[in-house]
PDB file of N, CA and C in Angstrom:
ATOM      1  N   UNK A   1      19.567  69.591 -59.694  1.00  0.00           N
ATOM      2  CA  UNK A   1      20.493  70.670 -59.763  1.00  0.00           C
ATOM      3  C   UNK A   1      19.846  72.026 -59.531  1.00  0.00           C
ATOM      4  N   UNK A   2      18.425  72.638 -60.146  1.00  0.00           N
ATOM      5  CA  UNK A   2      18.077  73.259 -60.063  1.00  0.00           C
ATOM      6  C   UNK A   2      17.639  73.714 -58.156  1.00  0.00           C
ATOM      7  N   UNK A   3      17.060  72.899 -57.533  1.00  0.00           N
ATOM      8  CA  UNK A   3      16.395  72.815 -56.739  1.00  0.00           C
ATOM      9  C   UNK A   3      17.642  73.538 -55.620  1.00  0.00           C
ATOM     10  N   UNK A   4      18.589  72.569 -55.909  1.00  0.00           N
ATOM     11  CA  UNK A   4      20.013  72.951 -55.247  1.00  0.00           C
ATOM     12  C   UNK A   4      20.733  74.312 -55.431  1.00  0.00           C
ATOM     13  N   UNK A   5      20.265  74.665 -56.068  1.00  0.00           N
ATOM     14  CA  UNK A   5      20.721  76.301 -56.200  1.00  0.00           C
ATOM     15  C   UNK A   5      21.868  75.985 -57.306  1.00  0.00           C
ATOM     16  N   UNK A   6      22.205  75.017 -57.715  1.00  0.00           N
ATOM     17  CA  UNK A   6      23.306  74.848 -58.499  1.00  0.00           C
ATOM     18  C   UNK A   6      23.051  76.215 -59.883  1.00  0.00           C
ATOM     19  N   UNK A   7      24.237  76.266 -60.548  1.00  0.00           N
ATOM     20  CA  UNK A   7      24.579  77.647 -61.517  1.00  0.00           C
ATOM     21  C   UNK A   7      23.755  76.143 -62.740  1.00  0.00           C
ATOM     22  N   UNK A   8      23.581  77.312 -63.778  1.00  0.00           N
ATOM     23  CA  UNK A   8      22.302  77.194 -65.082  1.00  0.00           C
ATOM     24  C   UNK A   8      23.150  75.752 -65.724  1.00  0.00           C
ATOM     25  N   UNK A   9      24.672  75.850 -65.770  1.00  0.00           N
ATOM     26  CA  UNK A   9      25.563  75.066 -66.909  1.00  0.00           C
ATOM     27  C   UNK A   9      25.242  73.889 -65.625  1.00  0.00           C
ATOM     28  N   UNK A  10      25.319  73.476 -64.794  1.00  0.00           N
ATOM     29  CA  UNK A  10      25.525  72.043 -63.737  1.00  0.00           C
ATOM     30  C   UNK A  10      24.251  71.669 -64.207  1.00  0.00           C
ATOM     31  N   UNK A  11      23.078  72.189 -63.836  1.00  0.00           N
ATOM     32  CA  UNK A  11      21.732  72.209 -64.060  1.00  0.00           C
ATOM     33  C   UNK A  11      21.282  71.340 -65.240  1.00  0.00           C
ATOM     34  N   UNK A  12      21.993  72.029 -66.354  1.00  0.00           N
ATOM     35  CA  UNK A  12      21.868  71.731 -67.794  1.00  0.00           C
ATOM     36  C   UNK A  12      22.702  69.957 -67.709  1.00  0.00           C
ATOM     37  N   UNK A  13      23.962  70.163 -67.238  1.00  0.00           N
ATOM     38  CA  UNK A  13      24.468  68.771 -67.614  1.00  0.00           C
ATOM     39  C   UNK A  13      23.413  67.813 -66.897  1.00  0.00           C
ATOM     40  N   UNK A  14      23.150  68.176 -65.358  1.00  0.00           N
ATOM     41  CA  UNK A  14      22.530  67.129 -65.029  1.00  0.00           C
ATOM     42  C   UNK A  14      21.499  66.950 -65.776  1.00  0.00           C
ATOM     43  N   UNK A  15      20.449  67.635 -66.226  1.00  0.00           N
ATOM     44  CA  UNK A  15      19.720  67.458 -67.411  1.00  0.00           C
ATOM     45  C   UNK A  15      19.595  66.376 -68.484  1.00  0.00           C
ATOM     46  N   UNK A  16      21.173  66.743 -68.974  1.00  0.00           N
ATOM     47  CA  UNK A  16      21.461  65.872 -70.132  1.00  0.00           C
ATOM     48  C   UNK A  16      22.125  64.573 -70.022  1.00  0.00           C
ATOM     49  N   UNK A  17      22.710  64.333 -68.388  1.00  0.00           N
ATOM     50  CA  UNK A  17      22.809  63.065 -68.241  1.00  0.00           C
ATOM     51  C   UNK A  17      21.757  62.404 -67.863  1.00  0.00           C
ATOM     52  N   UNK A  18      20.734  62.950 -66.773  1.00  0.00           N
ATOM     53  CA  UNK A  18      19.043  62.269 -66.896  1.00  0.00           C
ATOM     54  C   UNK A  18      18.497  61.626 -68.445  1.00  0.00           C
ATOM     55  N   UNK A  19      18.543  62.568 -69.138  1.00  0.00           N
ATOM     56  CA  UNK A  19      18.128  61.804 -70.507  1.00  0.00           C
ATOM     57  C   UNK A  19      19.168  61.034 -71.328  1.00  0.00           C
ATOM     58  N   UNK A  20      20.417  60.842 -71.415  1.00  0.00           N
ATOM     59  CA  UNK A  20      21.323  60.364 -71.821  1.00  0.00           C
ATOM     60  C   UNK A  20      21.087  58.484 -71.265  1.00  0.00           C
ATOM     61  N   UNK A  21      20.892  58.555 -70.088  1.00  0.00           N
ATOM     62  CA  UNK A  21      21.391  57.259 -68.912  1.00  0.00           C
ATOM     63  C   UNK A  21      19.666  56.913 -68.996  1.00  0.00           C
ATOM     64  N   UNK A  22      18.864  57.564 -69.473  1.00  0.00           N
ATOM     65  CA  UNK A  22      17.724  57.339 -69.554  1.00  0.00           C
ATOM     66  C   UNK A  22      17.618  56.492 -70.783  1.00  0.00           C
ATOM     67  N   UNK A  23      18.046  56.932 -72.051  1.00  0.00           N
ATOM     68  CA  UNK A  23      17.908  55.982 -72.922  1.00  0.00           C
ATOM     69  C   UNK A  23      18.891  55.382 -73.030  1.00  0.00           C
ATOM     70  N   UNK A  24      20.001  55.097 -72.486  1.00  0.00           N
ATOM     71  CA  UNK A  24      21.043  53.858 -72.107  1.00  0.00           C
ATOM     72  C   UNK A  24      20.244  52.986 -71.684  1.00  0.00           C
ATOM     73  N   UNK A  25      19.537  53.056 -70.798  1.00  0.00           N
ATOM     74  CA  UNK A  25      18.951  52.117 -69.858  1.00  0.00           C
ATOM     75  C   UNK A  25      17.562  51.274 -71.039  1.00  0.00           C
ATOM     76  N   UNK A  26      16.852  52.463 -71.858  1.00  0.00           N
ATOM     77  CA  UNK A  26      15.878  51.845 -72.730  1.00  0.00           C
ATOM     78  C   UNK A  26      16.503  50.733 -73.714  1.00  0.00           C
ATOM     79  N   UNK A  27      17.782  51.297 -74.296  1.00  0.00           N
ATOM     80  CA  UNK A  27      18.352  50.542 -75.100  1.00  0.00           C
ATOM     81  C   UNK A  27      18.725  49.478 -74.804  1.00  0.00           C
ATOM     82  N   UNK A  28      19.160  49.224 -73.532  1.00  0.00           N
ATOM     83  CA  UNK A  28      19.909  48.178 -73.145  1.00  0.00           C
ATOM     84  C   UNK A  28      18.863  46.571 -72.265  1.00  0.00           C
ATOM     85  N   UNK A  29      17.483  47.408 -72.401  1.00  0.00           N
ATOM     86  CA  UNK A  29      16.475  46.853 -71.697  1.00  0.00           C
ATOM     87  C   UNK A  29      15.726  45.924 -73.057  1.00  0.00           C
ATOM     88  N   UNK A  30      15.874  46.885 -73.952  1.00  0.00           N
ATOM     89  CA  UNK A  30      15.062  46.427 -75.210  1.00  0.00           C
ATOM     90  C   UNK A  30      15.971  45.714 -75.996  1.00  0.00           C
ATOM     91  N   UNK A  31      17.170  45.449 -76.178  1.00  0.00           N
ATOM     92  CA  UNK A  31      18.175  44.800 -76.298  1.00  0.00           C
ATOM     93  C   UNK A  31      18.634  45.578 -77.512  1.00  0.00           C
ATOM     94  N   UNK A  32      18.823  46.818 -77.987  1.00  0.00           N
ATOM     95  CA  UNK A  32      19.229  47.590 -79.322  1.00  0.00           C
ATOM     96  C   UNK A  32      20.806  48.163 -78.718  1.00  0.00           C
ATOM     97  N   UNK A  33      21.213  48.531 -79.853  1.00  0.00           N
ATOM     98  CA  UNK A  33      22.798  48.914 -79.183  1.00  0.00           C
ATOM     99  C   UNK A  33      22.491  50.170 -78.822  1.00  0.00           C
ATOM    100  N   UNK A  34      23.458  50.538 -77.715  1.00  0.00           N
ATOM    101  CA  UNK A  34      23.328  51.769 -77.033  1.00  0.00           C
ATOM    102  C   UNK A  34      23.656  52.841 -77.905  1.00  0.00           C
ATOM    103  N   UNK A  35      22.528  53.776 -78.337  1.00  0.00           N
ATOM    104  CA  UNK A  35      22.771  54.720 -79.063  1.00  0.00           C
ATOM    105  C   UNK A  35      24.288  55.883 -78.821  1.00  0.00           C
ATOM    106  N   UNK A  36      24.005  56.470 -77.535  1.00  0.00           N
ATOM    107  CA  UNK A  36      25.063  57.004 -77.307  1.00  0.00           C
ATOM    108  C   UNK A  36      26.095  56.607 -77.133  1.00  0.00           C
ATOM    109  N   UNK A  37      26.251  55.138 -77.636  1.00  0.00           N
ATOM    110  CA  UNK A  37      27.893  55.212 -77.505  1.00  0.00           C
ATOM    111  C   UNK A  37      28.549  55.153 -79.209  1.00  0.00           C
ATOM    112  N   UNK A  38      27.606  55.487 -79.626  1.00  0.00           N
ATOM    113  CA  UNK A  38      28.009  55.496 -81.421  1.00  0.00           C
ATOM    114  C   UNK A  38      27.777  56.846 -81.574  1.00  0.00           C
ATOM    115  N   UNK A  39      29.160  57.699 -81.590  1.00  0.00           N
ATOM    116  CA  UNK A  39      29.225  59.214 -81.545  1.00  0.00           C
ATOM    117  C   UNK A  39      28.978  59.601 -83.486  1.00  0.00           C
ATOM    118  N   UNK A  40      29.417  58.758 -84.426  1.00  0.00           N
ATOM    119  CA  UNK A  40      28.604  58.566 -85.867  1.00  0.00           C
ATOM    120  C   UNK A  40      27.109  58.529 -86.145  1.00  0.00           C
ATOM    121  N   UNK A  41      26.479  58.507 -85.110  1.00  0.00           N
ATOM    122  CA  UNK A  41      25.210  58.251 -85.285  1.00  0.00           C
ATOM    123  C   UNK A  41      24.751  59.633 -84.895  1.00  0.00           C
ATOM    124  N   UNK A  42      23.212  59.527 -85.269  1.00  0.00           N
ATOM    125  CA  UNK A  42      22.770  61.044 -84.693  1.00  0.00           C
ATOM    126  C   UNK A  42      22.958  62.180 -83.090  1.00  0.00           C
ATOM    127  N   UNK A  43      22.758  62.954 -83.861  1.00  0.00           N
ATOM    128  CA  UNK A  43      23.202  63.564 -81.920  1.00  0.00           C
ATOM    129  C   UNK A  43      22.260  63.314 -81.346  1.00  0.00           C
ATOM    130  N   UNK A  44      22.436  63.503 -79.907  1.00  0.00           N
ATOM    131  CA  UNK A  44      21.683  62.734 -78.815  1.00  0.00           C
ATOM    132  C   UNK A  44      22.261  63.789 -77.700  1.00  0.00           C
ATOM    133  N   UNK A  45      23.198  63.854 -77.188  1.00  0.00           N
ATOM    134  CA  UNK A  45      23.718  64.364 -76.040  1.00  0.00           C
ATOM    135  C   UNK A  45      23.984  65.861 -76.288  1.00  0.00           C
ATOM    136  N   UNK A  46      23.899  65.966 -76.880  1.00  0.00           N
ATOM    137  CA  UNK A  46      24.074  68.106 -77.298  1.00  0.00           C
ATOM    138  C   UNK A  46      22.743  68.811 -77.358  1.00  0.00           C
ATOM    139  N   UNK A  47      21.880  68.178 -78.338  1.00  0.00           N
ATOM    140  CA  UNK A  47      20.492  68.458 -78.015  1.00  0.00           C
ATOM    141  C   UNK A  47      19.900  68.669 -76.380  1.00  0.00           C
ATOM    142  N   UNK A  48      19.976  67.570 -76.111  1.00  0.00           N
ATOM    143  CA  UNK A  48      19.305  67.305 -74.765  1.00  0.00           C
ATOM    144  C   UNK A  48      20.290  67.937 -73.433  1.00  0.00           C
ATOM    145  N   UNK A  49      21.650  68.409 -74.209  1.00  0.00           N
ATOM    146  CA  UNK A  49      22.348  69.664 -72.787  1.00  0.00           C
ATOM    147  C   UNK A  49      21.775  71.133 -73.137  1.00  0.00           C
ATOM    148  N   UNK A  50      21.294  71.150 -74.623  1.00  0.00           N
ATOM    149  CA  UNK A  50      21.363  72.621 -74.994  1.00  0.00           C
ATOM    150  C   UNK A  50      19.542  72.822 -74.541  1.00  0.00           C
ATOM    151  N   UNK A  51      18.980  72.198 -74.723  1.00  0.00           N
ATOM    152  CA  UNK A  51      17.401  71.972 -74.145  1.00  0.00           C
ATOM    153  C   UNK A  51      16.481  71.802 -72.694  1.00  0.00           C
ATOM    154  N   UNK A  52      18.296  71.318 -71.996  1.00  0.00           N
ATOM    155  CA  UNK A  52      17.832  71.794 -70.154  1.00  0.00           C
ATOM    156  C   UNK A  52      18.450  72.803 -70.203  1.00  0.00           C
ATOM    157  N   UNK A  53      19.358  73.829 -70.979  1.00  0.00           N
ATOM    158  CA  UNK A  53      19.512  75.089 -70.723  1.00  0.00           C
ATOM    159  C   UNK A  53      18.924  76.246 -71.144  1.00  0.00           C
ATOM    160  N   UNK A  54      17.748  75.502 -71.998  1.00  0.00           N
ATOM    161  CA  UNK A  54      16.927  76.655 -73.030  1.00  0.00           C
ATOM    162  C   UNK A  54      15.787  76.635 -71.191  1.00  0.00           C
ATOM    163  N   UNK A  55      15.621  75.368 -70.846  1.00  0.00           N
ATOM    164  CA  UNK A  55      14.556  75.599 -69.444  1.00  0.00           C
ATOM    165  C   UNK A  55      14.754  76.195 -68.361  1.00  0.00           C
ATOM    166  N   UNK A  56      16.250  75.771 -68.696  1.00  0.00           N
ATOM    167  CA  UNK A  56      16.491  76.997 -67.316  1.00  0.00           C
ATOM    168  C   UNK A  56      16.994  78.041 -67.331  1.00  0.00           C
ATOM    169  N   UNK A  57      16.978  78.799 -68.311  1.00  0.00           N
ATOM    170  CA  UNK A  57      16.857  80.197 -69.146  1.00  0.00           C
ATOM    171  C   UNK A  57      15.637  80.870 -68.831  1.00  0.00           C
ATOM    172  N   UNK A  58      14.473  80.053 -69.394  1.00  0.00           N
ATOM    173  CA  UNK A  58      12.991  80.119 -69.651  1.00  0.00           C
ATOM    174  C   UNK A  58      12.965  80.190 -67.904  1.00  0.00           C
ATOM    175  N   UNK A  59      13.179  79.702 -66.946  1.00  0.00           N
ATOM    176  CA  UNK A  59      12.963  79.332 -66.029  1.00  0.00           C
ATOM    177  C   UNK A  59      13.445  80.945 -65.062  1.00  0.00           C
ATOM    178  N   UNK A  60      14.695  81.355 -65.483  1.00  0.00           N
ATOM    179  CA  UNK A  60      15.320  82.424 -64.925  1.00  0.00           C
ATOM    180  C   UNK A  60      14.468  83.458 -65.104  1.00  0.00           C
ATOM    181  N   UNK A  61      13.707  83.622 -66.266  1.00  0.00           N
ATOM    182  CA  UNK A  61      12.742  84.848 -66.809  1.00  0.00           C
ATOM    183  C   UNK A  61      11.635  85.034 -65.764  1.00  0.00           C
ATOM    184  N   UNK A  62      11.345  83.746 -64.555  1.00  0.00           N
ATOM    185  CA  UNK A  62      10.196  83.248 -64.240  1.00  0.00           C
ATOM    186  C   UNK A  62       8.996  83.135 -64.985  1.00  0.00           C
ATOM    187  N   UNK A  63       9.179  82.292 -66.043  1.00  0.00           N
ATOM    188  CA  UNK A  63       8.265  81.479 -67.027  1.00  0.00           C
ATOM    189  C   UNK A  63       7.163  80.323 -65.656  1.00  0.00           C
ATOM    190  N   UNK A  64       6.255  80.356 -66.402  1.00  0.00           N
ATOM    191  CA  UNK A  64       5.647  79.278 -65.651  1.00  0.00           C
ATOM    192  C   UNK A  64       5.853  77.976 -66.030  1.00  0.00           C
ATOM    193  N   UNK A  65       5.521  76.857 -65.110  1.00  0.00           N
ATOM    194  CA  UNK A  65       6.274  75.211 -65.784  1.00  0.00           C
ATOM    195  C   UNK A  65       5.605  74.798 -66.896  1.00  0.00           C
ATOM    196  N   UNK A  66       4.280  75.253 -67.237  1.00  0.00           N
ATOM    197  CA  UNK A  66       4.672  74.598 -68.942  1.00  0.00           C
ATOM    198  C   UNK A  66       5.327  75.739 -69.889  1.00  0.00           C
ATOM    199  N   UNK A  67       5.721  76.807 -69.238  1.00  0.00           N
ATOM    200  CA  UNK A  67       6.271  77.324 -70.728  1.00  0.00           C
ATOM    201  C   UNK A  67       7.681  76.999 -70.650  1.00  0.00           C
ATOM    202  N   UNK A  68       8.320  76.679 -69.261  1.00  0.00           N
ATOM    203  CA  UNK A  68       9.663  75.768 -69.271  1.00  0.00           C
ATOM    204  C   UNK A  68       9.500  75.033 -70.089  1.00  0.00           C
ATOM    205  N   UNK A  69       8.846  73.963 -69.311  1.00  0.00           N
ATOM    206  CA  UNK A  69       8.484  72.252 -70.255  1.00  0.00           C
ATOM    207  C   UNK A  69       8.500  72.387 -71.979  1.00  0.00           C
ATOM    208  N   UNK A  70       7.451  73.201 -72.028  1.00  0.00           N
ATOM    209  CA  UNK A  70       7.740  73.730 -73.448  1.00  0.00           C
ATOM    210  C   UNK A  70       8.795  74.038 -74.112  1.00  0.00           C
ATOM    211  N   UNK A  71       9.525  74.936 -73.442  1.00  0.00           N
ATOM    212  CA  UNK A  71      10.589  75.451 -74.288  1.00  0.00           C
ATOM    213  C   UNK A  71      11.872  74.186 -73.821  1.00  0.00           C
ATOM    214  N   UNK A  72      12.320  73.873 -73.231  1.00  0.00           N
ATOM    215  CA  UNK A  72      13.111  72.752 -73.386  1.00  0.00           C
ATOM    216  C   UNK A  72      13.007  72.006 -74.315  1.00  0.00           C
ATOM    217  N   UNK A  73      11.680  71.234 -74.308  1.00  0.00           N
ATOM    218  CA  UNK A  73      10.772  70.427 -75.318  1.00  0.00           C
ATOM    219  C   UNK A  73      11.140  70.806 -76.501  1.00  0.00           C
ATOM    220  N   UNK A  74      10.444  71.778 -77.049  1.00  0.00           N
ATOM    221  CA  UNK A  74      10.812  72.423 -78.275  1.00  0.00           C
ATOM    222  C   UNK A  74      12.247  72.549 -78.591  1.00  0.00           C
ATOM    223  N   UNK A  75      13.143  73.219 -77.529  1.00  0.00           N
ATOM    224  CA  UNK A  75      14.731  73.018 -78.370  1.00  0.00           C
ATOM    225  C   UNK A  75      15.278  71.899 -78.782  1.00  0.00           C
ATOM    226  N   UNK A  76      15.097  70.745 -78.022  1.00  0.00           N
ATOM    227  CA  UNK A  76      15.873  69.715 -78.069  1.00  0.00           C
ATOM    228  C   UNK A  76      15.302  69.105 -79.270  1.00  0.00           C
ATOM    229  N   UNK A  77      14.006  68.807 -79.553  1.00  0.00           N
ATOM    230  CA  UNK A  77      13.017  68.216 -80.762  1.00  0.00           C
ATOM    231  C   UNK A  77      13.582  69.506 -82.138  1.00  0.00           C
ATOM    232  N   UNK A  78      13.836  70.385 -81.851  1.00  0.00           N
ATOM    233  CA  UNK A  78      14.032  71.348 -82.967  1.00  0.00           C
ATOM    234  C   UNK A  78      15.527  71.198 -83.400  1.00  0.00           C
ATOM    235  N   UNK A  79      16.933  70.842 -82.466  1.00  0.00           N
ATOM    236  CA  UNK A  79      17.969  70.752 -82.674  1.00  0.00           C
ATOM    237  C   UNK A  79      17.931  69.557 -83.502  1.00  0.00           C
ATOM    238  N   UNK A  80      17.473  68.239 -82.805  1.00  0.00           N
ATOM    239  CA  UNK A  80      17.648  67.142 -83.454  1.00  0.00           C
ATOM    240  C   UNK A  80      17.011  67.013 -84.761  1.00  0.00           C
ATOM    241  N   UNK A  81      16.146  67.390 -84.871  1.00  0.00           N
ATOM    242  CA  UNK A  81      15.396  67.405 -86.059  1.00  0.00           C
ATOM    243  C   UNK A  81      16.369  68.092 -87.232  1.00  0.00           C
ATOM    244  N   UNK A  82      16.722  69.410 -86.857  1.00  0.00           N
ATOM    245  CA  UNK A  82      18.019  70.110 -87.405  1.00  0.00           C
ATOM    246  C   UNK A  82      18.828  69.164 -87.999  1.00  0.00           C
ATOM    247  N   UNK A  83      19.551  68.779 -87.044  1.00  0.00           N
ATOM    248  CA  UNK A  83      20.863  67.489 -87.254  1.00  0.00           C
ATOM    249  C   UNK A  83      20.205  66.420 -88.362  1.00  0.00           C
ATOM    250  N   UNK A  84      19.024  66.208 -88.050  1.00  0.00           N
ATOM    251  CA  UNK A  84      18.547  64.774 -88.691  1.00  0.00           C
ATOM    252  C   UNK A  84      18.598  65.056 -90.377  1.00  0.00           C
ATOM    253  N   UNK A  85      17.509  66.058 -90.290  1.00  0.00           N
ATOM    254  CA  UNK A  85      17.293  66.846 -91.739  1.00  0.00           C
ATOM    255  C   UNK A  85      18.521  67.279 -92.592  1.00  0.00           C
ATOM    256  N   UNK A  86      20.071  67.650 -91.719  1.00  0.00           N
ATOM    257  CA  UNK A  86      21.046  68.318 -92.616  1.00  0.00           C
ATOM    258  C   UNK A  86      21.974  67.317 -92.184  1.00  0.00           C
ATOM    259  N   UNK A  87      22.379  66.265 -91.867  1.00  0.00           N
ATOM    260  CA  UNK A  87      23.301  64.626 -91.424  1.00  0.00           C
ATOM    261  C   UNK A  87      24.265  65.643 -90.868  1.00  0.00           C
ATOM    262  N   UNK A  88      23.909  66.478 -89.650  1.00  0.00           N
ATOM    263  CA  UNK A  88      24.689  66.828 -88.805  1.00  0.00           C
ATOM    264  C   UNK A  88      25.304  65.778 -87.698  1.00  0.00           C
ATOM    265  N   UNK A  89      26.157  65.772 -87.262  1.00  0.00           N
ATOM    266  CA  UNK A  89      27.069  64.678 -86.553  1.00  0.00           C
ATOM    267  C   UNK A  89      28.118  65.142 -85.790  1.00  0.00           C
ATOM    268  N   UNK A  90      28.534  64.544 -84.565  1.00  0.00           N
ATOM    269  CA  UNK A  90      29.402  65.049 -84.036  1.00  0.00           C
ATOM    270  C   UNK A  90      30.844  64.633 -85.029  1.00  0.00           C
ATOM    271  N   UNK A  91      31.948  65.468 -84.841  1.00  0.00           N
ATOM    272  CA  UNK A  91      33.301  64.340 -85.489  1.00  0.00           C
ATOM    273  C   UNK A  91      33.940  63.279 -84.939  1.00  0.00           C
ATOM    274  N   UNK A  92      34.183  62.577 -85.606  1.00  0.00           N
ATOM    275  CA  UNK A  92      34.515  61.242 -85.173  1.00  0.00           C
ATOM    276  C   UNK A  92      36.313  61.226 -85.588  1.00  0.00           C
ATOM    277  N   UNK A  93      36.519  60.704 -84.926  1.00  0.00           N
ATOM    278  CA  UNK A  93      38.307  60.000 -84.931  1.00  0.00           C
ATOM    279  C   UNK A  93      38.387  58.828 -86.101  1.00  0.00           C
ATOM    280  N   UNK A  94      38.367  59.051 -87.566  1.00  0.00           N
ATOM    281  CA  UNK A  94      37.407  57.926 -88.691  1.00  0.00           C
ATOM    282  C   UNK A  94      39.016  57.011 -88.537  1.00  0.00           C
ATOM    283  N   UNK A  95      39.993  57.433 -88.284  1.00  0.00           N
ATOM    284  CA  UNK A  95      41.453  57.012 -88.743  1.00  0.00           C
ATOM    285  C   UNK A  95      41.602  55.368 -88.007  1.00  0.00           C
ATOM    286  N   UNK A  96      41.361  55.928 -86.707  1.00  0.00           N
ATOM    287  CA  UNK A  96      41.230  54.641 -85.371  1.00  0.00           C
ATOM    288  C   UNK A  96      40.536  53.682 -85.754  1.00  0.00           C
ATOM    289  N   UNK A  97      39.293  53.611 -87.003  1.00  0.00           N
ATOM    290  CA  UNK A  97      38.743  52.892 -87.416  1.00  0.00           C
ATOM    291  C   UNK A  97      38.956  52.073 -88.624  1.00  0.00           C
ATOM    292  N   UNK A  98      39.520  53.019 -89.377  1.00  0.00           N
ATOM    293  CA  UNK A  98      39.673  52.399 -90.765  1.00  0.00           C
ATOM    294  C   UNK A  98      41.300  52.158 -91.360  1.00  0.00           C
ATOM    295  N   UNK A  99      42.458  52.045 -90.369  1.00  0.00           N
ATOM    296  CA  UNK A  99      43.329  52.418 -90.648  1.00  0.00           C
ATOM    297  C   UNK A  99      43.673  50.946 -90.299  1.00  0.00           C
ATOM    298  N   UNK A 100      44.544  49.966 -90.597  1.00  0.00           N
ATOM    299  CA  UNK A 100      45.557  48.956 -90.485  1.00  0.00           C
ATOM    300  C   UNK A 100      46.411  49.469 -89.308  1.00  0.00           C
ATOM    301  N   UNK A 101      46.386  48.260 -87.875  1.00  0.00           N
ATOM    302  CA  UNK A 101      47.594  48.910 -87.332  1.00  0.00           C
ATOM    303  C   UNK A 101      48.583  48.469 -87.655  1.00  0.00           C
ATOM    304  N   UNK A 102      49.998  49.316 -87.384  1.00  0.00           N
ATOM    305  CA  UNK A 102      50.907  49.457 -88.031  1.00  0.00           C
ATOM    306  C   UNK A 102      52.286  48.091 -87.947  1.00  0.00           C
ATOM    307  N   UNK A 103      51.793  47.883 -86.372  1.00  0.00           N
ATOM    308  CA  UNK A 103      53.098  46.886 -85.899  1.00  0.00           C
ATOM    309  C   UNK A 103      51.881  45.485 -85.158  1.00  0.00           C
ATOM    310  N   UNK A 104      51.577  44.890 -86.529  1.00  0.00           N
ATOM    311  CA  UNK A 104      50.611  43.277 -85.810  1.00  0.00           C
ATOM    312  C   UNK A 104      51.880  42.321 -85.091  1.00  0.00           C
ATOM    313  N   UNK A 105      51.389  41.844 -83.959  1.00  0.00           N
ATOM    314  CA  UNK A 105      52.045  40.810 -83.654  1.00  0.00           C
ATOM    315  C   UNK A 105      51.824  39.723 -84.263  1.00  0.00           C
ATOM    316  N   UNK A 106      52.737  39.037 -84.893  1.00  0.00           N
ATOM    317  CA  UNK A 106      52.627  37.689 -85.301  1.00  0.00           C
ATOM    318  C   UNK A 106      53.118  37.126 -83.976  1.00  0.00           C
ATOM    319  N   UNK A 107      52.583  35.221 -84.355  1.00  0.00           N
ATOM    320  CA  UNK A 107      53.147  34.169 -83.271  1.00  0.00           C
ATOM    321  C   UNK A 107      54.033  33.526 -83.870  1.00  0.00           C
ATOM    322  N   UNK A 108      54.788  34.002 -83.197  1.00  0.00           N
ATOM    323  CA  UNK A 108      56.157  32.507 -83.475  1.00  0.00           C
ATOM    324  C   UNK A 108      55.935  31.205 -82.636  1.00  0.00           C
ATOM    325  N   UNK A 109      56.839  30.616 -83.682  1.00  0.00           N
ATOM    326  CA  UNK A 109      56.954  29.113 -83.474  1.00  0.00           C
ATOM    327  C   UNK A 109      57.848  28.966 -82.444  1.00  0.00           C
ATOM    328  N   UNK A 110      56.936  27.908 -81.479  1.00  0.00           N
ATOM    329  CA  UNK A 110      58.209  27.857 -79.841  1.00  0.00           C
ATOM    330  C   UNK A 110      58.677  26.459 -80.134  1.00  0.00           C
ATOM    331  N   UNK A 111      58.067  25.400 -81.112  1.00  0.00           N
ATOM    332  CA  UNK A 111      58.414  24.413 -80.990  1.00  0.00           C
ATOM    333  C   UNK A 111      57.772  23.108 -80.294  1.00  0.00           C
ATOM    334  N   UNK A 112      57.672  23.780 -79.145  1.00  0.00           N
ATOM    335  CA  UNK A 112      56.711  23.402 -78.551  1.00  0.00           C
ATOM    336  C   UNK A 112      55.166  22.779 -79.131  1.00  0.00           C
ATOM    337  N   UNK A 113      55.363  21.434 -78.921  1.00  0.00           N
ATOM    338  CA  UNK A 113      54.105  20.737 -79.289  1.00  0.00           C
ATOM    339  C   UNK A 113      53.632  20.528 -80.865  1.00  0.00           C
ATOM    340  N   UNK A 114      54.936  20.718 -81.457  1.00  0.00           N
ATOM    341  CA  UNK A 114      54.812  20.988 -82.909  1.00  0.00           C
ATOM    342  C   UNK A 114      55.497  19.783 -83.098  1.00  0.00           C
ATOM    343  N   UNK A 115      54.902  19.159 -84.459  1.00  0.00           N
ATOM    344  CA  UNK A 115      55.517  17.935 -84.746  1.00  0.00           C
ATOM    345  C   UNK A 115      55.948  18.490 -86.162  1.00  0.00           C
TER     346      UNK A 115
END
């Protein structure tokens, strides 16, 4: 994105889907459940959008590439750590989960094959 002239926010997502689809792929290789798809679990995907935009911030200043590398580095390890330390979490829809639905289909009897 960068390379492409793309604006700072495209930049950033592509960023955060590189590392997102990055550890999809670890998880799913090592056989663990895919972290990001359990939005209850720690953040993962906010960190790592807000951390390719701290680089290409750092980057706009004309920083040199390790003080990019760095400062990306550092936000994303500093957000999560954040989240980890205070059970920050995205919100979850808890209702869809824990709620009885309302209208179960039962099976009726067709007769059929019933003695």
């Amino acid at each position: 994105g960068i390379r492409a002239g793309l604006p700072w926010y495209t930049s950033s997502f592509c960023g955060m889907m590189s590392a997102c689809f990055g550890g999809l792929l670890r998880d799913v290789v090592s056989r663990h459940p895919v972290r990001i798809m359990h939005s209850h679990a720690e953040l993962y995907a906010l960190p790592a959008y807000v951390g390719a935009a701290a680089y290409c911030a750092v980057r706009s200043l004309g920083a040199p590439l390790g003080m990019r590398i760095a400062s990306g580095f550092v936000t994303t390890i500093a957000i999560r750590a954040w989240a980890w330390r205070f059970d920050v979490r995205l919100p979850v829809l808890r209702s869809v989960y824990q709620e009885k639905p309302k209208f179960v289909k039962t099976p009726v009897a067709t007769g059929v094959g019933q003695k």
